[in-house]
C-alpha atoms as a PDB file:
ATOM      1  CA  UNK A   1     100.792 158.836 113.409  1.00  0.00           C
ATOM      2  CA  UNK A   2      98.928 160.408 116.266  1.00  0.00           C
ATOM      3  CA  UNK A   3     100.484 162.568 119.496  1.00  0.00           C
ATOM      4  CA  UNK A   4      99.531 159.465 121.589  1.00  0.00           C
ATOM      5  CA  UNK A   5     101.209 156.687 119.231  1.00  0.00           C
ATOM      6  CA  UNK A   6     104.570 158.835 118.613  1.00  0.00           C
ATOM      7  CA  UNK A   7     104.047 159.336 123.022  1.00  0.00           C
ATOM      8  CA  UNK A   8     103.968 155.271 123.039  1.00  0.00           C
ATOM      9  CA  UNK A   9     106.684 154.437 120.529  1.00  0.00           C
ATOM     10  CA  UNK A  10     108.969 156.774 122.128  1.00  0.00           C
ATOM     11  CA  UNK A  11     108.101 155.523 125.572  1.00  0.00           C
ATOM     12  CA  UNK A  12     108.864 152.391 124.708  1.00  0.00           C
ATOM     13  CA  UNK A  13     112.507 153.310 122.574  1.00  0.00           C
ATOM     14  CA  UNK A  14     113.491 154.693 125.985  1.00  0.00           C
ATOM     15  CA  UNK A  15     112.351 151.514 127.963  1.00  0.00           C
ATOM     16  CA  UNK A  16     114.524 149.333 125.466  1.00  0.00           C
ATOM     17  CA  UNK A  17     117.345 151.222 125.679  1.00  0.00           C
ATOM     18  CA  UNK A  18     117.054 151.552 129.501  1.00  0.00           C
ATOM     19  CA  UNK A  19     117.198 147.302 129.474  1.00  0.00           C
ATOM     20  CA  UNK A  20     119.789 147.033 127.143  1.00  0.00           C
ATOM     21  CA  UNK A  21     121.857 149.498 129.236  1.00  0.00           C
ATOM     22  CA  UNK A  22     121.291 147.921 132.445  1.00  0.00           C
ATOM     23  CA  UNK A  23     121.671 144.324 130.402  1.00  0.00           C
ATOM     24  CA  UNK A  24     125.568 145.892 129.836  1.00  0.00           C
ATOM     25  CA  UNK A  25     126.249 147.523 132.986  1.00  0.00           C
ATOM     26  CA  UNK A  26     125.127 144.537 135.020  1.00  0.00           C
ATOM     27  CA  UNK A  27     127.183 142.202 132.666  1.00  0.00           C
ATOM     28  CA  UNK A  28     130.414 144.450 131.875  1.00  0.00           C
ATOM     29  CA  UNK A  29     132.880 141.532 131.866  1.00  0.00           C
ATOM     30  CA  UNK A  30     131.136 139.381 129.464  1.00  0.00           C
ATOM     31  CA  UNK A  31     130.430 142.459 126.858  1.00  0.00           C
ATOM     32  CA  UNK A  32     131.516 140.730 123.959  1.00  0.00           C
ATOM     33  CA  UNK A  33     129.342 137.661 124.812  1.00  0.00           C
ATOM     34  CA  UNK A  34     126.065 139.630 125.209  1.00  0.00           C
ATOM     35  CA  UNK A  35     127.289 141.296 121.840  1.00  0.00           C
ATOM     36  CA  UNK A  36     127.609 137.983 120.295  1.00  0.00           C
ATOM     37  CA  UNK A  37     124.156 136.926 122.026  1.00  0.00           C
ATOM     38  CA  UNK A  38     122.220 140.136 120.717  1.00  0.00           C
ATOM     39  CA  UNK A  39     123.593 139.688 117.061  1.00  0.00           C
ATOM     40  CA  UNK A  40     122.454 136.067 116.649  1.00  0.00           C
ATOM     41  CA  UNK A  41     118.447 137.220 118.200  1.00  0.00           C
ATOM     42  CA  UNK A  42     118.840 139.789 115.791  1.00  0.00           C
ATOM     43  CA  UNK A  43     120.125 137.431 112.589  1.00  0.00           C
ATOM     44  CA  UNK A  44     117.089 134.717 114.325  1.00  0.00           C
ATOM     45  CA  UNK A  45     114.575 137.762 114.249  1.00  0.00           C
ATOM     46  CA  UNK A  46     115.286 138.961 110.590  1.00  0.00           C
ATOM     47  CA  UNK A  47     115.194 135.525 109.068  1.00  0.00           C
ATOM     48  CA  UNK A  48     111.866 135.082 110.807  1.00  0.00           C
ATOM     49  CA  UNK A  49     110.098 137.756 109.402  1.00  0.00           C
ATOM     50  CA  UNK A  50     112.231 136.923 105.871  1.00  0.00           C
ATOM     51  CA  UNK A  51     110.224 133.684 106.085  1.00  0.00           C
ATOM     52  CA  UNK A  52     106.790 135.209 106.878  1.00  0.00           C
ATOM     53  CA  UNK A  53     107.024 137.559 104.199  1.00  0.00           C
ATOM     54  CA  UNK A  54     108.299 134.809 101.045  1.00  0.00           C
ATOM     55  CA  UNK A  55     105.820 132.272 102.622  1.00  0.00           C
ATOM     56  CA  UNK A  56     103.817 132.268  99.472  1.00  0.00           C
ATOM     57  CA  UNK A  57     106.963 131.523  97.333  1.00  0.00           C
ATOM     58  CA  UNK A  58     108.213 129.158  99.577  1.00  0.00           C
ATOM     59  CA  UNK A  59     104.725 127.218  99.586  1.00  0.00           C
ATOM     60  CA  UNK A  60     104.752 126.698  96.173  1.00  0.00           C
ATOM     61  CA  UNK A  61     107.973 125.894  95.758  1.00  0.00           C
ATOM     62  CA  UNK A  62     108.109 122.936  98.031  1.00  0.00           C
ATOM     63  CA  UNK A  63     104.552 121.767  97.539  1.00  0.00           C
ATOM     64  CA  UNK A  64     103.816 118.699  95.428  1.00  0.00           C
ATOM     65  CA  UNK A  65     102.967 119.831  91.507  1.00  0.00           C
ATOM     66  CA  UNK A  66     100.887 117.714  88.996  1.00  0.00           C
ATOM     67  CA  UNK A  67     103.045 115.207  87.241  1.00  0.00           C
ATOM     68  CA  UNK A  68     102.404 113.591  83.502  1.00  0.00           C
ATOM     69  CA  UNK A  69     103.268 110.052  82.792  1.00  0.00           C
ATOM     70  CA  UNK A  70     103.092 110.509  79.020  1.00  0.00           C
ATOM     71  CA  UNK A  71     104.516 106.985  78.358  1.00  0.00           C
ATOM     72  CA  UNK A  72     101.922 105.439  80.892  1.00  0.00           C
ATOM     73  CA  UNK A  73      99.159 108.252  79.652  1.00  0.00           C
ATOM     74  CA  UNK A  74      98.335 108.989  83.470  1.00  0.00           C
ATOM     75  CA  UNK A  75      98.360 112.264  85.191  1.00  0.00           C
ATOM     76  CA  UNK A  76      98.651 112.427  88.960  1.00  0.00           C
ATOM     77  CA  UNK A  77      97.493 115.784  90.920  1.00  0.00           C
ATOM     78  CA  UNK A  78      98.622 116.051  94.478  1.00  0.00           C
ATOM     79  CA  UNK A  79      95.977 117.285  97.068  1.00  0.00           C
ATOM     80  CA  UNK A  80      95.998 121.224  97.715  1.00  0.00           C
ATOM     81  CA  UNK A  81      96.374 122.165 101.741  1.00  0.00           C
ATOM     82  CA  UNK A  82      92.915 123.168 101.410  1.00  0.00           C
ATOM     83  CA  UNK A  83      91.471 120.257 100.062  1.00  0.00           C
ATOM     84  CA  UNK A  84      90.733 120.598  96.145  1.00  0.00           C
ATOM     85  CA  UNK A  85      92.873 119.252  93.087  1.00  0.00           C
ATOM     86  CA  UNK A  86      94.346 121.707  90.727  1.00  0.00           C
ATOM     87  CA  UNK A  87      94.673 121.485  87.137  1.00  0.00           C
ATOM     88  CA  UNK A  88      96.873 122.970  84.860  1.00  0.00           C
ATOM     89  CA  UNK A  89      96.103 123.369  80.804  1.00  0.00           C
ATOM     90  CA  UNK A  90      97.530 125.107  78.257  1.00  0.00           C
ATOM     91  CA  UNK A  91      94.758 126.660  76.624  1.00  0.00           C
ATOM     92  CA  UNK A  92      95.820 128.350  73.246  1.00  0.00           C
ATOM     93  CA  UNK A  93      99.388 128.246  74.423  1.00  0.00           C
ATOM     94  CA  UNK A  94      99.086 129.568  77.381  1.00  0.00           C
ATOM     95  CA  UNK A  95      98.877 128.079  81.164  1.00  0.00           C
ATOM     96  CA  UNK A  96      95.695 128.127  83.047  1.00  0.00           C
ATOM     97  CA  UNK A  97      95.350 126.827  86.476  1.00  0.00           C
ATOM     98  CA  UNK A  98      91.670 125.314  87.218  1.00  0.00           C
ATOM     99  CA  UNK A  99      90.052 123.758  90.442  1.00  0.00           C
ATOM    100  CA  UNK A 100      88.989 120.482  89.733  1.00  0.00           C
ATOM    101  CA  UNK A 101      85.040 120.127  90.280  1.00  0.00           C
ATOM    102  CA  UNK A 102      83.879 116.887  89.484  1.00  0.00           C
ATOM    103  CA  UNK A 103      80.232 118.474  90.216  1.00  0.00           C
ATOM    104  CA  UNK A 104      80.557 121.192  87.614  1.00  0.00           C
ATOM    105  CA  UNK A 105      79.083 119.952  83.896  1.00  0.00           C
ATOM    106  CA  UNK A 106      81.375 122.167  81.601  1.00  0.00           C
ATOM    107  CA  UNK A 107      84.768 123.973  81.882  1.00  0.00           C
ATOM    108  CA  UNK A 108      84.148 127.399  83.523  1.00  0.00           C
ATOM    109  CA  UNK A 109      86.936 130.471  83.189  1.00  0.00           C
ATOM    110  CA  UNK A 110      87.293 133.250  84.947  1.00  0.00           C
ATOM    111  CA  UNK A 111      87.271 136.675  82.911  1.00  0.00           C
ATOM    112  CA  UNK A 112      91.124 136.441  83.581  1.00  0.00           C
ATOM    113  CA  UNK A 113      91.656 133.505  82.261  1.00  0.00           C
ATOM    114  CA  UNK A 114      89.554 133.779  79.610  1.00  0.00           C
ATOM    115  CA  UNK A 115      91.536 137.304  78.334  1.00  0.00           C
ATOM    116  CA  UNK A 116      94.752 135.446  78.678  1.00  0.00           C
ATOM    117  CA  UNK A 117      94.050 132.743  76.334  1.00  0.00           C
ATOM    118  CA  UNK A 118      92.776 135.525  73.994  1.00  0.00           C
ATOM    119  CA  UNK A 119      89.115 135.642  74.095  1.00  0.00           C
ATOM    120  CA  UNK A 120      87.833 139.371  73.732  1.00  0.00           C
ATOM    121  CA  UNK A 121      85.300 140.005  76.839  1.00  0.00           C
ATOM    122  CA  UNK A 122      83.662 142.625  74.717  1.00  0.00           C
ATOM    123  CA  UNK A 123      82.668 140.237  71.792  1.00  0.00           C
ATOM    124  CA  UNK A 124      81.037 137.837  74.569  1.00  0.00           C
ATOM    125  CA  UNK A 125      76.951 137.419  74.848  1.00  0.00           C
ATOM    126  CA  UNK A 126      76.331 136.500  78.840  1.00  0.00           C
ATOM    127  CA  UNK A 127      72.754 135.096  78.038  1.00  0.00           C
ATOM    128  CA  UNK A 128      73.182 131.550  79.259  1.00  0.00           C
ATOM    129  CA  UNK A 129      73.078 130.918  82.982  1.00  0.00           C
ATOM    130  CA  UNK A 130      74.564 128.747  85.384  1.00  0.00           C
ATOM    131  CA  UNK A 131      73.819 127.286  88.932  1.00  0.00           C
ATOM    132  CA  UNK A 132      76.195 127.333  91.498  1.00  0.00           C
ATOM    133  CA  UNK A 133      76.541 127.356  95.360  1.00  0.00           C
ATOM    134  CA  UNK A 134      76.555 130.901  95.318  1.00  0.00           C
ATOM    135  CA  UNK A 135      73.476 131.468  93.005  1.00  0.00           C
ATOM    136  CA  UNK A 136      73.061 131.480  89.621  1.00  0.00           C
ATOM    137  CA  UNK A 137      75.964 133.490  87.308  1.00  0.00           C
ATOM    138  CA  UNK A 138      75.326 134.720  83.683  1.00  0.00           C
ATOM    139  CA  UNK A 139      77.889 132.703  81.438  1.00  0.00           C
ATOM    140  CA  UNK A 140      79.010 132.980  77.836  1.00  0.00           C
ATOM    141  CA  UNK A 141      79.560 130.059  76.284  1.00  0.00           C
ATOM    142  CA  UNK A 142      83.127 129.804  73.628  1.00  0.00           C
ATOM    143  CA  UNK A 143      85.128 127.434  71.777  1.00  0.00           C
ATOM    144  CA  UNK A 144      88.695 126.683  72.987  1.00  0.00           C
ATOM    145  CA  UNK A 145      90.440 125.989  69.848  1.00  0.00           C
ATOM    146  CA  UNK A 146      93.768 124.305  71.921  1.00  0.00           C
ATOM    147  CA  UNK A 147      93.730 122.617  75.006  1.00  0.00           C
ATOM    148  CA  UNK A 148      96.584 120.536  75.729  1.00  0.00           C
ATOM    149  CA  UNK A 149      97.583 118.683  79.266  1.00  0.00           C
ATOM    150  CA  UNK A 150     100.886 116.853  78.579  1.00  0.00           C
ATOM    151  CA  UNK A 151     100.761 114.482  76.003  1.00  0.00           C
ATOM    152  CA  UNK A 152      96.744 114.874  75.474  1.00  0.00           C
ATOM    153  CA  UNK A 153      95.939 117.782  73.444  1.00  0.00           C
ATOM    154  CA  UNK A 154      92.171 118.680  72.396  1.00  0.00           C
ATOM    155  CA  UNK A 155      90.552 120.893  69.624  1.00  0.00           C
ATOM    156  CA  UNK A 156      87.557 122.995  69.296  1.00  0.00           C
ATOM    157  CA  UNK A 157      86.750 122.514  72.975  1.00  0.00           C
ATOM    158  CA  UNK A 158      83.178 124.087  74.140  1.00  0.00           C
ATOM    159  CA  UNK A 159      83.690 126.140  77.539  1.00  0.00           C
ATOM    160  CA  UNK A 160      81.842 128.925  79.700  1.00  0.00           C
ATOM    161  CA  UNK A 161      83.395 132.363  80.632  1.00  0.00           C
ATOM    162  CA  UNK A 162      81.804 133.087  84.158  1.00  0.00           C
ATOM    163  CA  UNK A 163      80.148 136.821  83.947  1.00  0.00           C
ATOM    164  CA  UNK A 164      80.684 136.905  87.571  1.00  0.00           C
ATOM    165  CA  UNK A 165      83.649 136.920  90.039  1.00  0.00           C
ATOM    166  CA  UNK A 166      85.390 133.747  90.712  1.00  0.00           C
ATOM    167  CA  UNK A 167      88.670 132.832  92.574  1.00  0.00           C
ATOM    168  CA  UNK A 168      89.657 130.320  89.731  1.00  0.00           C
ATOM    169  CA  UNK A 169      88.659 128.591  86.435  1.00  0.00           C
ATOM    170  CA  UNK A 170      86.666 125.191  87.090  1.00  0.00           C
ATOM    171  CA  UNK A 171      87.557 121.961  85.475  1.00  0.00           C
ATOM    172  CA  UNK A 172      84.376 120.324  85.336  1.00  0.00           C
ATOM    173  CA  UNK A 173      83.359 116.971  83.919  1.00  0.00           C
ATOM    174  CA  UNK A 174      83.123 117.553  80.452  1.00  0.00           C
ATOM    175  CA  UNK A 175      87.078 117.636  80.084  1.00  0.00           C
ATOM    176  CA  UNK A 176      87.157 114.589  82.545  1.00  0.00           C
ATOM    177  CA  UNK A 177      85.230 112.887  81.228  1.00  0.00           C
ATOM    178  CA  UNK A 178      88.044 112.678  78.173  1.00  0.00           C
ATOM    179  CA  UNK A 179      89.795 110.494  80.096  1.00  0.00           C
ATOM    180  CA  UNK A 180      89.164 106.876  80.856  1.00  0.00           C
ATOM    181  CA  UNK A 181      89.840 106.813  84.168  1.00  0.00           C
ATOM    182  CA  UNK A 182      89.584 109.100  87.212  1.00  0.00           C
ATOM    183  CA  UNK A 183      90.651 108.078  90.662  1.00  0.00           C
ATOM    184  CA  UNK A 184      91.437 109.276  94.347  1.00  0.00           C
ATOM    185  CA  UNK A 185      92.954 107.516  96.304  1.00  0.00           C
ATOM    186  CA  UNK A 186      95.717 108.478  98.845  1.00  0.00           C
ATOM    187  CA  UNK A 187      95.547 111.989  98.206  1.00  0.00           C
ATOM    188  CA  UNK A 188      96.016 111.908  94.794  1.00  0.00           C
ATOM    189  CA  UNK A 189      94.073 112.315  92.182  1.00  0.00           C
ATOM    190  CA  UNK A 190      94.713 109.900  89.071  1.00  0.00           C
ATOM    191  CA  UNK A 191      93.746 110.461  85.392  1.00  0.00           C
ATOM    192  CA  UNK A 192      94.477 108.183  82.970  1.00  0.00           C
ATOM    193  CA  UNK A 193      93.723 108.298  78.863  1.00  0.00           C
ATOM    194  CA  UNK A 194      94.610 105.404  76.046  1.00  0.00           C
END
Protein backbone atom coordinates (compact mmCIF):
# COMPACT_ATOMS: atom_id res chain seq x y z
CA UNK A 1 0.00 0.00 0.00
CA UNK A 2 1.15 3.45 -0.94
CA UNK A 3 1.64 6.78 1.54
CA UNK A 4 -1.48 8.16 -0.27
CA UNK A 5 -3.81 4.92 0.11
CA UNK A 6 -2.74 4.27 3.95
CA UNK A 7 -3.44 8.68 4.01
CA UNK A 8 -7.09 7.69 2.50
CA UNK A 9 -7.94 4.60 4.53
CA UNK A 10 -7.03 6.30 7.61
CA UNK A 11 -8.92 9.41 6.65
CA UNK A 12 -11.72 7.66 6.18
CA UNK A 13 -11.40 5.21 9.72
CA UNK A 14 -11.49 8.62 11.41
CA UNK A 15 -14.58 9.91 9.39
CA UNK A 16 -16.48 6.59 10.44
CA UNK A 17 -15.73 6.76 13.75
CA UNK A 18 -16.49 10.53 13.92
CA UNK A 19 -20.35 9.41 12.55
CA UNK A 20 -20.72 6.66 14.67
CA UNK A 21 -19.77 8.90 17.64
CA UNK A 22 -21.97 11.66 16.83
CA UNK A 23 -24.72 8.74 15.74
CA UNK A 24 -24.37 7.89 19.88
CA UNK A 25 -24.05 11.18 21.35
CA UNK A 26 -27.00 12.56 19.42
CA UNK A 27 -29.05 9.36 20.31
CA UNK A 28 -27.80 8.59 24.05
CA UNK A 29 -31.20 7.41 25.32
CA UNK A 30 -31.88 4.89 22.74
CA UNK A 31 -28.10 3.32 22.95
CA UNK A 32 -29.14 -0.07 23.11
CA UNK A 33 -31.47 0.36 20.07
CA UNK A 34 -28.78 1.83 17.75
CA UNK A 35 -26.66 -1.18 19.19
CA UNK A 36 -29.29 -3.54 18.20
CA UNK A 37 -29.67 -1.54 14.75
CA UNK A 38 -25.78 -1.63 13.97
CA UNK A 39 -25.52 -5.46 14.79
CA UNK A 40 -28.30 -6.56 12.41
CA UNK A 41 -26.47 -4.07 9.21
CA UNK A 42 -23.55 -5.79 10.29
CA UNK A 43 -25.13 -9.66 10.39
CA UNK A 44 -27.14 -8.14 6.74
CA UNK A 45 -23.58 -7.00 5.47
CA UNK A 46 -21.63 -10.30 6.25
CA UNK A 47 -24.24 -12.60 4.83
CA UNK A 48 -24.11 -10.45 1.71
CA UNK A 49 -20.73 -10.80 0.89
CA UNK A 50 -21.09 -14.75 2.29
CA UNK A 51 -23.45 -15.00 -0.70
CA UNK A 52 -21.23 -13.24 -3.30
CA UNK A 53 -18.38 -15.24 -2.47
CA UNK A 54 -20.32 -19.16 -2.52
CA UNK A 55 -22.30 -17.86 -5.59
CA UNK A 56 -20.73 -20.49 -7.72
CA UNK A 57 -21.75 -23.28 -5.23
CA UNK A 58 -24.95 -21.97 -4.72
CA UNK A 59 -25.60 -21.82 -8.65
CA UNK A 60 -25.06 -25.20 -9.09
CA UNK A 61 -26.67 -26.38 -6.41
CA UNK A 62 -30.06 -24.99 -7.14
CA UNK A 63 -29.85 -25.11 -10.91
CA UNK A 64 -31.75 -27.76 -12.85
CA UNK A 65 -29.29 -31.05 -13.57
CA UNK A 66 -29.79 -33.59 -16.46
CA UNK A 67 -32.21 -36.28 -15.48
CA UNK A 68 -32.35 -40.13 -16.96
CA UNK A 69 -35.59 -41.85 -17.46
CA UNK A 70 -34.00 -45.29 -17.78
CA UNK A 71 -37.43 -47.06 -17.75
CA UNK A 72 -38.76 -44.58 -20.51
CA UNK A 73 -34.98 -44.55 -22.19
CA UNK A 74 -35.20 -40.59 -22.38
CA UNK A 75 -32.77 -38.13 -21.06
CA UNK A 76 -33.84 -34.56 -20.42
CA UNK A 77 -31.04 -31.64 -20.15
CA UNK A 78 -32.21 -28.39 -18.71
CA UNK A 79 -31.04 -25.14 -20.52
CA UNK A 80 -27.69 -23.54 -19.06
CA UNK A 81 -28.17 -19.54 -18.04
CA UNK A 82 -26.07 -18.98 -20.93
CA UNK A 83 -27.84 -20.73 -23.42
CA UNK A 84 -26.13 -24.24 -24.31
CA UNK A 85 -27.10 -27.87 -23.05
CA UNK A 86 -24.65 -29.76 -21.00
CA UNK A 87 -23.88 -33.29 -21.08
CA UNK A 88 -22.56 -35.48 -18.69
CA UNK A 89 -20.75 -39.09 -19.60
CA UNK A 90 -18.87 -41.33 -17.87
CA UNK A 91 -16.11 -42.00 -20.04
CA UNK A 92 -13.91 -44.97 -18.73
CA UNK A 93 -15.48 -44.52 -15.35
CA UNK A 94 -15.08 -41.32 -14.92
CA UNK A 95 -17.48 -38.06 -15.32
CA UNK A 96 -17.00 -35.69 -18.12
CA UNK A 97 -19.09 -32.69 -18.61
CA UNK A 98 -19.51 -31.71 -22.51
CA UNK A 99 -21.37 -28.74 -24.30
CA UNK A 100 -23.77 -30.05 -26.51
CA UNK A 101 -23.01 -28.91 -30.27
CA UNK A 102 -25.33 -30.27 -32.56
CA UNK A 103 -22.97 -28.52 -35.34
CA UNK A 104 -19.84 -30.37 -34.29
CA UNK A 105 -19.39 -33.95 -36.41
CA UNK A 106 -17.43 -35.99 -33.69
CA UNK A 107 -16.95 -35.87 -29.86
CA UNK A 108 -14.16 -33.34 -29.09
CA UNK A 109 -12.17 -33.38 -25.44
CA UNK A 110 -10.31 -31.08 -23.98
CA UNK A 111 -6.61 -32.15 -22.96
CA UNK A 112 -8.23 -32.26 -19.40
CA UNK A 113 -10.65 -34.35 -20.05
CA UNK A 114 -8.95 -36.43 -22.13
CA UNK A 115 -6.02 -37.11 -19.14
CA UNK A 116 -8.81 -37.83 -16.77
CA UNK A 117 -10.32 -40.61 -18.58
CA UNK A 118 -6.71 -41.91 -18.97
CA UNK A 119 -5.49 -41.12 -22.34
CA UNK A 120 -1.61 -40.30 -22.24
CA UNK A 121 -1.17 -36.72 -24.12
CA UNK A 122 2.34 -37.79 -24.90
CA UNK A 123 1.37 -40.99 -26.91
CA UNK A 124 -1.10 -38.66 -29.05
CA UNK A 125 -0.28 -37.77 -32.98
CA UNK A 126 -2.10 -34.09 -33.55
CA UNK A 127 -2.00 -34.56 -37.45
CA UNK A 128 -5.70 -34.37 -38.20
CA UNK A 129 -7.34 -30.97 -38.21
CA UNK A 130 -10.48 -29.50 -37.40
CA UNK A 131 -12.63 -26.36 -38.31
CA UNK A 132 -14.10 -24.34 -35.87
CA UNK A 133 -15.34 -20.72 -35.22
CA UNK A 134 -12.14 -19.87 -33.95
CA UNK A 135 -9.96 -21.37 -36.81
CA UNK A 136 -8.81 -24.51 -37.48
CA UNK A 137 -7.23 -26.73 -34.25
CA UNK A 138 -4.84 -29.75 -34.72
CA UNK A 139 -6.79 -32.86 -33.23
CA UNK A 140 -5.82 -36.41 -32.38
CA UNK A 141 -8.16 -38.72 -33.03
CA UNK A 142 -8.72 -41.96 -30.02
CA UNK A 143 -10.93 -44.67 -29.14
CA UNK A 144 -13.09 -44.36 -25.98
CA UNK A 145 -13.33 -47.83 -24.86
CA UNK A 146 -16.52 -46.88 -22.19
CA UNK A 147 -18.95 -44.37 -22.56
CA UNK A 148 -21.94 -44.72 -20.58
CA UNK A 149 -24.98 -42.00 -20.01
CA UNK A 150 -27.46 -43.71 -17.63
CA UNK A 151 -28.79 -46.74 -18.80
CA UNK A 152 -27.01 -46.42 -22.45
CA UNK A 153 -23.53 -47.47 -22.34
CA UNK A 154 -21.22 -47.56 -25.62
CA UNK A 155 -17.89 -49.35 -26.58
CA UNK A 156 -14.96 -48.59 -28.65
CA UNK A 157 -16.23 -45.07 -29.27
CA UNK A 158 -14.04 -42.92 -31.95
CA UNK A 159 -13.37 -39.26 -30.46
CA UNK A 160 -10.92 -36.17 -31.02
CA UNK A 161 -8.59 -34.70 -28.28
CA UNK A 162 -8.49 -30.88 -29.22
CA UNK A 163 -4.54 -29.84 -29.46
CA UNK A 164 -5.71 -26.47 -28.63
CA UNK A 165 -7.37 -24.65 -25.66
CA UNK A 166 -10.98 -25.13 -25.10
CA UNK A 167 -13.39 -24.18 -22.21
CA UNK A 168 -15.12 -27.69 -22.41
CA UNK A 169 -15.38 -31.08 -24.23
CA UNK A 170 -18.01 -30.96 -27.23
CA UNK A 171 -20.72 -33.47 -27.68
CA UNK A 172 -21.15 -33.44 -31.23
CA UNK A 173 -23.43 -35.45 -33.48
CA UNK A 174 -21.79 -38.56 -33.78
CA UNK A 175 -22.85 -39.60 -30.10
CA UNK A 176 -26.36 -38.04 -30.90
CA UNK A 177 -26.89 -39.37 -33.40
CA UNK A 178 -27.06 -42.84 -31.11
CA UNK A 179 -30.15 -41.88 -30.09
CA UNK A 180 -33.44 -41.95 -31.89
CA UNK A 181 -34.69 -38.94 -31.01
CA UNK A 182 -33.46 -35.42 -30.19
CA UNK A 183 -35.75 -32.59 -29.27
CA UNK A 184 -36.02 -28.93 -27.81
CA UNK A 185 -38.66 -27.78 -26.85
CA UNK A 186 -39.43 -25.62 -23.73
CA UNK A 187 -36.02 -25.32 -22.70
CA UNK A 188 -35.22 -28.66 -22.57
CA UNK A 189 -33.46 -30.69 -24.46
CA UNK A 190 -34.91 -34.38 -24.97
CA UNK A 191 -33.00 -37.56 -25.98
CA UNK A 192 -34.56 -40.57 -26.30
CA UNK A 193 -33.00 -44.31 -27.31
CA UNK A 194 -35.04 -47.88 -27.73
Amino acid sequence: MSEIEIGRLGYLGLLLTALVLWMFVQHRGRLVQKLQHLTAWGLIFLAAIAAIGLWDDIRHTVSPQQSVFADQGRIELPRAPDGHYYLTLQINGSPIRFVVDTGASGMVLTRQDAERVGIALDDLAFHSSARTANGAVQTAPVRLANVALGPFEDRNLAAFVNGGEMDNSLLGMSYLQRFDRLEISGGKMVLERG
